[in-house]
Protein backbone atom coordinates (compact mmCIF):
# COMPACT_ATOMS: atom_id res chain seq x y z
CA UNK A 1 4.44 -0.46 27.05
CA UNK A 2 2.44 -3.74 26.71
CA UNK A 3 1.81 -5.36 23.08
CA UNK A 4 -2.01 -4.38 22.35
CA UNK A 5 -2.05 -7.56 20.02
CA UNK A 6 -0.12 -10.93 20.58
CA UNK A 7 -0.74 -13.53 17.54
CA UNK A 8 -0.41 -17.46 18.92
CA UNK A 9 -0.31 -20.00 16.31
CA UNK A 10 -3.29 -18.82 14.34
CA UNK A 11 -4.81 -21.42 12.08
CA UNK A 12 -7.29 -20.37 9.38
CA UNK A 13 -8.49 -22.71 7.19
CA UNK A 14 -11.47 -22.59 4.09
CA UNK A 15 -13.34 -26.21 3.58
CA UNK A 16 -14.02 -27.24 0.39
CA UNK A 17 -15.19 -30.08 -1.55
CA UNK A 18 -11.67 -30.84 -2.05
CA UNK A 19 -10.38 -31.00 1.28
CA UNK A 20 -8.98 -27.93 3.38
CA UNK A 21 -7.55 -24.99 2.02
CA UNK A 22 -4.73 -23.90 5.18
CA UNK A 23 -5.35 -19.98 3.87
CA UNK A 24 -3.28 -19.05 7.70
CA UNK A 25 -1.24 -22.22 9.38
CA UNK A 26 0.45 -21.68 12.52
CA UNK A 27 1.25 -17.65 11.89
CA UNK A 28 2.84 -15.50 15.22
CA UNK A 29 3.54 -12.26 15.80
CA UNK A 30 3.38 -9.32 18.28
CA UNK A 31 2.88 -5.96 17.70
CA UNK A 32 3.67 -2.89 19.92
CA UNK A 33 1.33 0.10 20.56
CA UNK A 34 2.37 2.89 18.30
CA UNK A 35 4.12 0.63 15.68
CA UNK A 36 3.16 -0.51 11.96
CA UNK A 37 3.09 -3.97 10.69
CA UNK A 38 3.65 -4.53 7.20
CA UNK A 39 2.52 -8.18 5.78
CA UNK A 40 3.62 -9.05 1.89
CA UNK A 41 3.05 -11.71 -0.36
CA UNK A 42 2.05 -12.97 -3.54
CA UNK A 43 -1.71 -13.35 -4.54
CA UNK A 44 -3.33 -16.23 -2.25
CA UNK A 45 -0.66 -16.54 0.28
CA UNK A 46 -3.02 -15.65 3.21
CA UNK A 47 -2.38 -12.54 4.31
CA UNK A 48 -6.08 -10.70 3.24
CA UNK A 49 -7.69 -14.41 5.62
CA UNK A 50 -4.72 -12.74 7.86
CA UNK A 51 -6.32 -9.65 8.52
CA UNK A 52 -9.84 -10.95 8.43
CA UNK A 53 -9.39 -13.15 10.98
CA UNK A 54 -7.81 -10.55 13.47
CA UNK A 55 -11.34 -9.34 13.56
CA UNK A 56 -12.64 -12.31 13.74
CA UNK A 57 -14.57 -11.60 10.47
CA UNK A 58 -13.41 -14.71 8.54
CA UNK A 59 -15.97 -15.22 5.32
CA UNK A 60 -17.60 -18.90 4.74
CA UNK A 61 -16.53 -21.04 4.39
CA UNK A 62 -13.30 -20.26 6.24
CA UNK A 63 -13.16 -20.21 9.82
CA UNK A 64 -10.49 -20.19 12.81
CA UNK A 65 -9.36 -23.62 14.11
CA UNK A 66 -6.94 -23.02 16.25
CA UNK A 67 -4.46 -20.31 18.17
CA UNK A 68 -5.54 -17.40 19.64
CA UNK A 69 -5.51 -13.60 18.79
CA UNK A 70 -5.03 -11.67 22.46
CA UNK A 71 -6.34 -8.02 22.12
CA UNK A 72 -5.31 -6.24 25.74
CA UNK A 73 -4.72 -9.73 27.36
CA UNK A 74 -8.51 -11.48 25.85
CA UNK A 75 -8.62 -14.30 23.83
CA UNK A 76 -11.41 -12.73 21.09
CA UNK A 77 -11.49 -16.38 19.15
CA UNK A 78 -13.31 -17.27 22.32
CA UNK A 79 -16.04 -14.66 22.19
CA UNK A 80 -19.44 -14.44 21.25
CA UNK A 81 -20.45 -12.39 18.00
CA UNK A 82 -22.47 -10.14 20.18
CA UNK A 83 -19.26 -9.93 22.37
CA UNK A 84 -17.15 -9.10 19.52
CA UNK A 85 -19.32 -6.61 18.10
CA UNK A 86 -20.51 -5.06 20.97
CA UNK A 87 -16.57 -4.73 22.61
CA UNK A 88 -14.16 -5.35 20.11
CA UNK A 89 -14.96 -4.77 16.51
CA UNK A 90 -14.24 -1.15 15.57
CA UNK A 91 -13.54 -0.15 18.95
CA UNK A 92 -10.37 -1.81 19.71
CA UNK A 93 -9.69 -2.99 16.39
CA UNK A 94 -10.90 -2.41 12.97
CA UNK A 95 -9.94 -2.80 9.47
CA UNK A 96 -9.90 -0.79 5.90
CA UNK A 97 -11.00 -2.82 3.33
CA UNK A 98 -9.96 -3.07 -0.03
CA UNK A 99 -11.56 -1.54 -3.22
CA UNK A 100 -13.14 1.23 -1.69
CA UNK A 101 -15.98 1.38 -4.15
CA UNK A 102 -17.11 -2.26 -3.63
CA UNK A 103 -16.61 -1.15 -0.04
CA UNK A 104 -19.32 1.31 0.43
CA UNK A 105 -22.92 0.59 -0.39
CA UNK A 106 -23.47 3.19 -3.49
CA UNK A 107 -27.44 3.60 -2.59
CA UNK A 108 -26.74 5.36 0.71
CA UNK A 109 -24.61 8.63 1.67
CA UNK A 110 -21.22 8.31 3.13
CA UNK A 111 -22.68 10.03 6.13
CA UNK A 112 -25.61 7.56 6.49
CA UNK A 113 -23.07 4.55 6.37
CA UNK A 114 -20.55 6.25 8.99
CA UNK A 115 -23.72 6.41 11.32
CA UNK A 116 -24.89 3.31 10.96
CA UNK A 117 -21.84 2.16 11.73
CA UNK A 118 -21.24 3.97 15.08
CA UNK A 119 -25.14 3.33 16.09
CA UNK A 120 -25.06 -0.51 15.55
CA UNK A 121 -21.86 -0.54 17.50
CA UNK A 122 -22.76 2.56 20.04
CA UNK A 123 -26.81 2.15 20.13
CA UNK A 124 -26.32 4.61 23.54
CA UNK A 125 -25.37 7.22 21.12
CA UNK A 126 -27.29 10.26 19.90
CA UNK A 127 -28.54 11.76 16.67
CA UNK A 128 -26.27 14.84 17.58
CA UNK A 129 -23.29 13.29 18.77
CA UNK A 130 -23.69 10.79 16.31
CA UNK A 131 -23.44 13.73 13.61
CA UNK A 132 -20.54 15.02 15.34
CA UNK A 133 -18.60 12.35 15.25
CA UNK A 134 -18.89 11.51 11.62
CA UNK A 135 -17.46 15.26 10.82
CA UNK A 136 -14.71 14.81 13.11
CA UNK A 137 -13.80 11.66 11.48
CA UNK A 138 -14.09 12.99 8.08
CA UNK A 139 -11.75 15.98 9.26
CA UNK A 140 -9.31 13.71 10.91
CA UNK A 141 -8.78 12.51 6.50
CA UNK A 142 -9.13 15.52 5.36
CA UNK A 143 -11.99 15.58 3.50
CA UNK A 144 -15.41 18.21 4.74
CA UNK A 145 -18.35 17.81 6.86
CA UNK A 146 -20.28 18.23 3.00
CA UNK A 147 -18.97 14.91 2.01
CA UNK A 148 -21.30 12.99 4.64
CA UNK A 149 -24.31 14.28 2.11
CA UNK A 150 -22.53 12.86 -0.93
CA UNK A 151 -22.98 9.31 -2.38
CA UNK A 152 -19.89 7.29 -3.03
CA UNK A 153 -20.40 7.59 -6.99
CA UNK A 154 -19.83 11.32 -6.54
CA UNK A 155 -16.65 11.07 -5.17
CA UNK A 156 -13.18 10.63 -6.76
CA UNK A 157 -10.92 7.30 -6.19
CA UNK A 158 -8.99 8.98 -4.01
CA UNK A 159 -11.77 10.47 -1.77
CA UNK A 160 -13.69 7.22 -1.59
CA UNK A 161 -10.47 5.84 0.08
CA UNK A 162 -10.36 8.73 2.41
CA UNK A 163 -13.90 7.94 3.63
CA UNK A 164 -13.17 4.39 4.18
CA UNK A 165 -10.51 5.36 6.25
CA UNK A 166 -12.32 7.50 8.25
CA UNK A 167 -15.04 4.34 8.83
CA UNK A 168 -11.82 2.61 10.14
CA UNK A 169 -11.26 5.08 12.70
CA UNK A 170 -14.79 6.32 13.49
CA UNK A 171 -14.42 4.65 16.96
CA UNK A 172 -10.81 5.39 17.54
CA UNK A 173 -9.57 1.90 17.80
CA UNK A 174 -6.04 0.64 19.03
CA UNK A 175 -5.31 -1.65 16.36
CA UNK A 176 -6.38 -0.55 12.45
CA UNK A 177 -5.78 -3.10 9.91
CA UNK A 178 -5.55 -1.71 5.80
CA UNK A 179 -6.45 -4.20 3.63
CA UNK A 180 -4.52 -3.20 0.22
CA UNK A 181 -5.58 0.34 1.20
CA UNK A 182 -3.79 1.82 -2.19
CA UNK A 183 -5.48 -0.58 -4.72
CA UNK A 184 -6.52 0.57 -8.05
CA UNK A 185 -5.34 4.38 -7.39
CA UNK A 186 -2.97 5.87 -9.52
CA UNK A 187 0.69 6.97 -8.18
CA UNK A 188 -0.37 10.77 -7.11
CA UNK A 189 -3.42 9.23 -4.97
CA UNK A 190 -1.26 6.30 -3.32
CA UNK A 191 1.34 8.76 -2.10
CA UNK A 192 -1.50 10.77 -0.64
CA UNK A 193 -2.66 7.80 1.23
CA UNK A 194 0.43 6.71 2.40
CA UNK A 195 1.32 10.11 3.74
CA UNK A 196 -2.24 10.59 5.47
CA UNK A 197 -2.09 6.98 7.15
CA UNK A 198 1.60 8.23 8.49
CA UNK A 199 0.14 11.12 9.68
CA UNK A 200 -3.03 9.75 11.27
CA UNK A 201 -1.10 7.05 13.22
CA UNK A 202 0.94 9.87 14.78
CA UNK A 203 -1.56 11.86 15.28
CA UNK A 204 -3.34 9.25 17.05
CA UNK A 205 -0.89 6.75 18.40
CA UNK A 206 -2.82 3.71 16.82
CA UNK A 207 -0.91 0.33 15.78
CA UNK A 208 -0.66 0.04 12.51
CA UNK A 209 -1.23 -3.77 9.96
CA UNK A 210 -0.85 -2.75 6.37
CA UNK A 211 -1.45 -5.65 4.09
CA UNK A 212 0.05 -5.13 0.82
CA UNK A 213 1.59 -7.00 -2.16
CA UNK A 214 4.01 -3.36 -2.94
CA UNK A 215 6.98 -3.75 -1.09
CA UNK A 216 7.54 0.56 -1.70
CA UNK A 217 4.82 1.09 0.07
CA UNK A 218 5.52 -0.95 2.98
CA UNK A 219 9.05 1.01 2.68
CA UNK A 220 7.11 4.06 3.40
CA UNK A 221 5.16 2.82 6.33
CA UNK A 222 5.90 -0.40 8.36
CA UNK A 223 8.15 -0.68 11.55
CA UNK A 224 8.39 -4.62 10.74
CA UNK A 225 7.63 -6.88 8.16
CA UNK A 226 6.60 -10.24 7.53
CA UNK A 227 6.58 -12.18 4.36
CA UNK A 228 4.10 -14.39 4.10
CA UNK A 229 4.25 -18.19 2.07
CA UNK A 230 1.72 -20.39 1.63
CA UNK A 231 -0.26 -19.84 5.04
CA UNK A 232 2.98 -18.95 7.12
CA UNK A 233 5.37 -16.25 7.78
CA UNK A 234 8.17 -17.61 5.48
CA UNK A 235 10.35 -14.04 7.20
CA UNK A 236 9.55 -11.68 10.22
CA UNK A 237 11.99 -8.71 11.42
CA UNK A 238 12.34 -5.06 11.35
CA UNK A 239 11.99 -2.93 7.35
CA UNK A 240 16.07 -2.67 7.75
CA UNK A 241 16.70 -6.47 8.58
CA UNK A 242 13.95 -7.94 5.96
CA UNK A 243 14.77 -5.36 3.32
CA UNK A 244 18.73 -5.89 3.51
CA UNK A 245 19.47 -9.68 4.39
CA UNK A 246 16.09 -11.19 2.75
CA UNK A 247 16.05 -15.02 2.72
CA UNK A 248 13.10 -15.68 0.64
């Protein structure tokens, strides 16, 4: 089975007054359909610019300079922003962000953000099959077709998280990157997560990037791991080889 995503020397740096900051410099990697990626490291050693930038979704004043990130075969450093959002973003690969509550806009119902979502990204959609696929999303996480009327202060830690899951995979993409998806929930919650993201990426065969600084939960989830160190992958292998001969 060919690699949906193939990493080439990916270079991510921030400018600032001070000179360059190399957030990502000179990171590879390929990952499989089916299998889960699990990136550690210490605060500010890239990997969040990591995952940003495999959507192409790098915040100023960072930006790509170099590599390229191939999603089935295309180069999307080279695309447009209309190209990315109109073929890529969300639909071959999207990404849970951290903090769920910063996350989702706390003026609006979780069912009027999911559908914004699919009709900026799906404008041929309509009303009814918009609806339709914001309930099936929110059953694929468990959670009921009543949550789409709720607003995200109404909803528990742990149900917030669900729904920004369910954004992730609103478009059922190949690639899903979680961004610290357990952050600021207690234990009980986090193993609820964990087990749901297991469950979903069976369930739906997606490729998995889990970003995390919690080397248990990465136990619990990841196929492979890299450690990342100052920009670069100081280690890359499978859970068994980082986990029992570590070098760094």
């Amino acid at each position: 089975m060919e690699a949906p995503l193939k990493v080439e020397n990916l270079k991510t740096y921030y400018e600032t007054g001070a000179g360059s900051v190399r957030a990502v410099d000179g990171v590879d990697f390929t990952l499989d359909m089916g299998f889960s990626l699990g990136v550690v490291g210490e605060s500010g050693c890239g990997k969040s610019t990591l995952g940003y930038s495999l959507i192409n979704l790098v915040p100023p004043p960072g930006r790509i300079v170099g590599g390229r990130i191939l999603i089935d075969h295309e180069d999307i450093t080279q695309l447009s922003e209309e190209e990315l959002r109109r073929r890529i973003r969300w639909r071959k690969i999207s990404m849970i962000f951290q903090e769920a509550m910063s996350s989702l806009n706390p003026f609006y119902t979780v069912g009027y953000q999911m559908a914004e979502t699919l009709t900026v990204h799906k404008p041929e959609l309509k009303g009814g099959e918009v609806e339709e696929l914001v309930e099936r999303s929110l059953r694929l996480v468990g959670l009921g077709s009543h949550v789409k009327d709720m607003y995200p202060h109404e909803l528990s830690g742990g149900m917030r998280q669900r729904v920004v899951i369910a954004m992730g995979l609103l478009m059922e993409p190949e690639i899903v990157v979680a961004d610290e998806p357990t952050t600021a929930l207690d234990v009980i919650v986090q193993a609820r997560i964990i087990e749901l993201l297991k469950d979903l990426q069976a369930r739906t065969g997606m490729s998995l990037i889990l970003i995390t600084h919690d080397l248990s939960i990465v136990s619990e989830l990841a196929d492979y791991v890299a450690v990342m160190y100052a920009g670069r992958m100081a280690e890359y292998g499978t859970l068994e080889e980082i986990c029992m001969n570590w070098r760094h």
